[in-house]
N, C-alpha and C. Protein backbone atom coordinates (compact mmCIF):
# COMPACT_ATOMS: atom_id res chain seq x y z
N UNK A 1 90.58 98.95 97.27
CA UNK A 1 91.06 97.85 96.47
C UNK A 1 91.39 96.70 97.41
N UNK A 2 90.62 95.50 97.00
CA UNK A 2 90.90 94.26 98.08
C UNK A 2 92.26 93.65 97.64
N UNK A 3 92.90 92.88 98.77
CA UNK A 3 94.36 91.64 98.23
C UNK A 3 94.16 91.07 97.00
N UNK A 4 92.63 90.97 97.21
CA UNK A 4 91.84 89.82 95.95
C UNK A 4 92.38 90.58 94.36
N UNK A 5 91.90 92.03 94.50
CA UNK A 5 91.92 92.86 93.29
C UNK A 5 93.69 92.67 93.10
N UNK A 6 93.92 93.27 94.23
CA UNK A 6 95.57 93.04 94.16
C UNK A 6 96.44 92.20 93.59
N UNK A 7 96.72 91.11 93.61
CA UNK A 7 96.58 90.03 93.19
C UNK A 7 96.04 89.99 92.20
N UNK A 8 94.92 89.52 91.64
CA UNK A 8 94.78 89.94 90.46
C UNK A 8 95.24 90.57 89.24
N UNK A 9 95.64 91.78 89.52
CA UNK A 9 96.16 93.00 88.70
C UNK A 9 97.68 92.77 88.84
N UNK A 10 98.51 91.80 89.87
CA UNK A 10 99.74 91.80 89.93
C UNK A 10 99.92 90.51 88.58
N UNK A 11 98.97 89.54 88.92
CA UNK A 11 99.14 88.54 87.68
C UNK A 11 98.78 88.92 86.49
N UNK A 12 97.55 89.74 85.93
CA UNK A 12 97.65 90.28 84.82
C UNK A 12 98.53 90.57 84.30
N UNK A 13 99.44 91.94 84.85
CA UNK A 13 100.87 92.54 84.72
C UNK A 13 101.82 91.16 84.35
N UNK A 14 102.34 90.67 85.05
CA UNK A 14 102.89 89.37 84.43
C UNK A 14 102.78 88.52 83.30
N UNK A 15 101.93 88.52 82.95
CA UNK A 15 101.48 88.42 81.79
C UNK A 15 101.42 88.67 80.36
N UNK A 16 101.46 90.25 80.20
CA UNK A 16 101.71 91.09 79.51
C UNK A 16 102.66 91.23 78.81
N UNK A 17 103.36 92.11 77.80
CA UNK A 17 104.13 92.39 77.14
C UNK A 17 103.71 93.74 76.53
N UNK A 18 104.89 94.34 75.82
CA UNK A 18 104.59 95.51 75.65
C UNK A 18 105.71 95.37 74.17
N UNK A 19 104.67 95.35 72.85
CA UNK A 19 105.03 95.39 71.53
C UNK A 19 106.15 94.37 71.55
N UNK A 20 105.75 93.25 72.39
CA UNK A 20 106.37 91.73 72.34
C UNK A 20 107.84 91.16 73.60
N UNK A 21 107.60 92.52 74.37
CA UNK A 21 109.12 92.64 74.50
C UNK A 21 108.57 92.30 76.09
N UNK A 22 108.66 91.30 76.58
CA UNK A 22 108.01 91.40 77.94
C UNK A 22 109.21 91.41 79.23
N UNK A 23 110.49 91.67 78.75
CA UNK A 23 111.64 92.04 79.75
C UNK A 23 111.79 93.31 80.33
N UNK A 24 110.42 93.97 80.26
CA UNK A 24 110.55 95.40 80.45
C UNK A 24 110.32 95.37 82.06
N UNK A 25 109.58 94.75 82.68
CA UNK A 25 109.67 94.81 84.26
C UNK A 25 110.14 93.10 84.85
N UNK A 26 111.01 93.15 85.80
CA UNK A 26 111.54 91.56 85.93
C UNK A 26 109.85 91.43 86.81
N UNK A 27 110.31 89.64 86.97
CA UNK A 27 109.46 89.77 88.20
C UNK A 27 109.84 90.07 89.94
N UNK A 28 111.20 90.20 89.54
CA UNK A 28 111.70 90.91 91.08
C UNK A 28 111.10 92.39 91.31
N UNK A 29 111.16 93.41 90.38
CA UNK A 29 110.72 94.34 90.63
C UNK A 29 109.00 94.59 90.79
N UNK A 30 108.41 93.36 90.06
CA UNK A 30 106.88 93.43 90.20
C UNK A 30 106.50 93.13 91.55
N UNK A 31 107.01 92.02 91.91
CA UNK A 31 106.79 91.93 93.59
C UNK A 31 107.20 93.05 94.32
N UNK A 32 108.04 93.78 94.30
CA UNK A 32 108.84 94.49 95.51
C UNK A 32 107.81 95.92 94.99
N UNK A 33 107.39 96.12 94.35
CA UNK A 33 106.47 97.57 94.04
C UNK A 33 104.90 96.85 94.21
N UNK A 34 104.18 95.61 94.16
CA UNK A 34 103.18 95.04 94.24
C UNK A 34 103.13 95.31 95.82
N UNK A 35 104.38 94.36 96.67
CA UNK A 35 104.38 94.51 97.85
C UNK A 35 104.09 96.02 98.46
N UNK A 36 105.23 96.94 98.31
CA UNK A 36 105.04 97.73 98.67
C UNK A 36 103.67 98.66 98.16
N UNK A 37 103.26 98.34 97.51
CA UNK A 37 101.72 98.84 97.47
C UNK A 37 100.55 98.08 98.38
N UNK A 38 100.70 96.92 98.74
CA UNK A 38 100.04 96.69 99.71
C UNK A 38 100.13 96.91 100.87
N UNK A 39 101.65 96.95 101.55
CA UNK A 39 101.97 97.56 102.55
C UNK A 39 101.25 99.23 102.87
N UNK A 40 101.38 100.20 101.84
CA UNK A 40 100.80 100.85 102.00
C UNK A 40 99.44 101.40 101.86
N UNK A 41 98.78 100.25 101.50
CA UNK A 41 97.33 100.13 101.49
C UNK A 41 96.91 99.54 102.73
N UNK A 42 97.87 98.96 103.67
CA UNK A 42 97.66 98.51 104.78
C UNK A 42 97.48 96.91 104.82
N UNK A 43 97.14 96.58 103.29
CA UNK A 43 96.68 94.93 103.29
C UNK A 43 97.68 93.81 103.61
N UNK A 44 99.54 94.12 103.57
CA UNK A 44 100.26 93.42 103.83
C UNK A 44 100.13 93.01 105.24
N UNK A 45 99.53 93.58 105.92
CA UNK A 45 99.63 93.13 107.60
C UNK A 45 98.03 92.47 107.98
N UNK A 46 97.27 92.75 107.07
CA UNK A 46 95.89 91.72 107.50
C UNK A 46 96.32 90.66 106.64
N UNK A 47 96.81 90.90 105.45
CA UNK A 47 97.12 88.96 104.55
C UNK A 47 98.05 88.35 105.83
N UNK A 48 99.16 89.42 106.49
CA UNK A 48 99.67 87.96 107.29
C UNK A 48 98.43 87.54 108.64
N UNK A 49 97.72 88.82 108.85
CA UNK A 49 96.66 88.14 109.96
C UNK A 49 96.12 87.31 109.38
N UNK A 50 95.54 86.63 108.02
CA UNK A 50 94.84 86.01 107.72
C UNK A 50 95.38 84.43 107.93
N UNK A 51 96.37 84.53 107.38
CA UNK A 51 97.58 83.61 106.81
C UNK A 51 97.61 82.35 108.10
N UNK A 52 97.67 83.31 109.30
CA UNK A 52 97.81 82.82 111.34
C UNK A 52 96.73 82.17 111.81
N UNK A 53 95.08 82.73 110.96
CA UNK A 53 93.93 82.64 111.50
C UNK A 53 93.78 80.43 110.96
């Protein structure tokens, strides 16, 4: 899964609602579980190599 997909699928989620009620995940917690899924996909440390280039 690329940053690209990543991303992606993190803004979808934002988006969303669930039977109207869309306070079910903040967006503090979407970042901090988004993040940490990239971190452990490894991609948090090439987006900052990219970021330098």
């Amino acid at each position: 899964m690329s940053a690209d997909q990543i991303n992606s699928f993190e803004k979808g989620l934002r988006q969303q609602d669930v039977n109207g009620n869309v306070s079910l995940i903040t967006n503090d917690q979407l970042s901090i579980g988004t993040k940490s899924l990239k971190m452990n996909l490894g991609l948090e440390q090439r987006l900052k190599e990219k970021a330098f280039k």
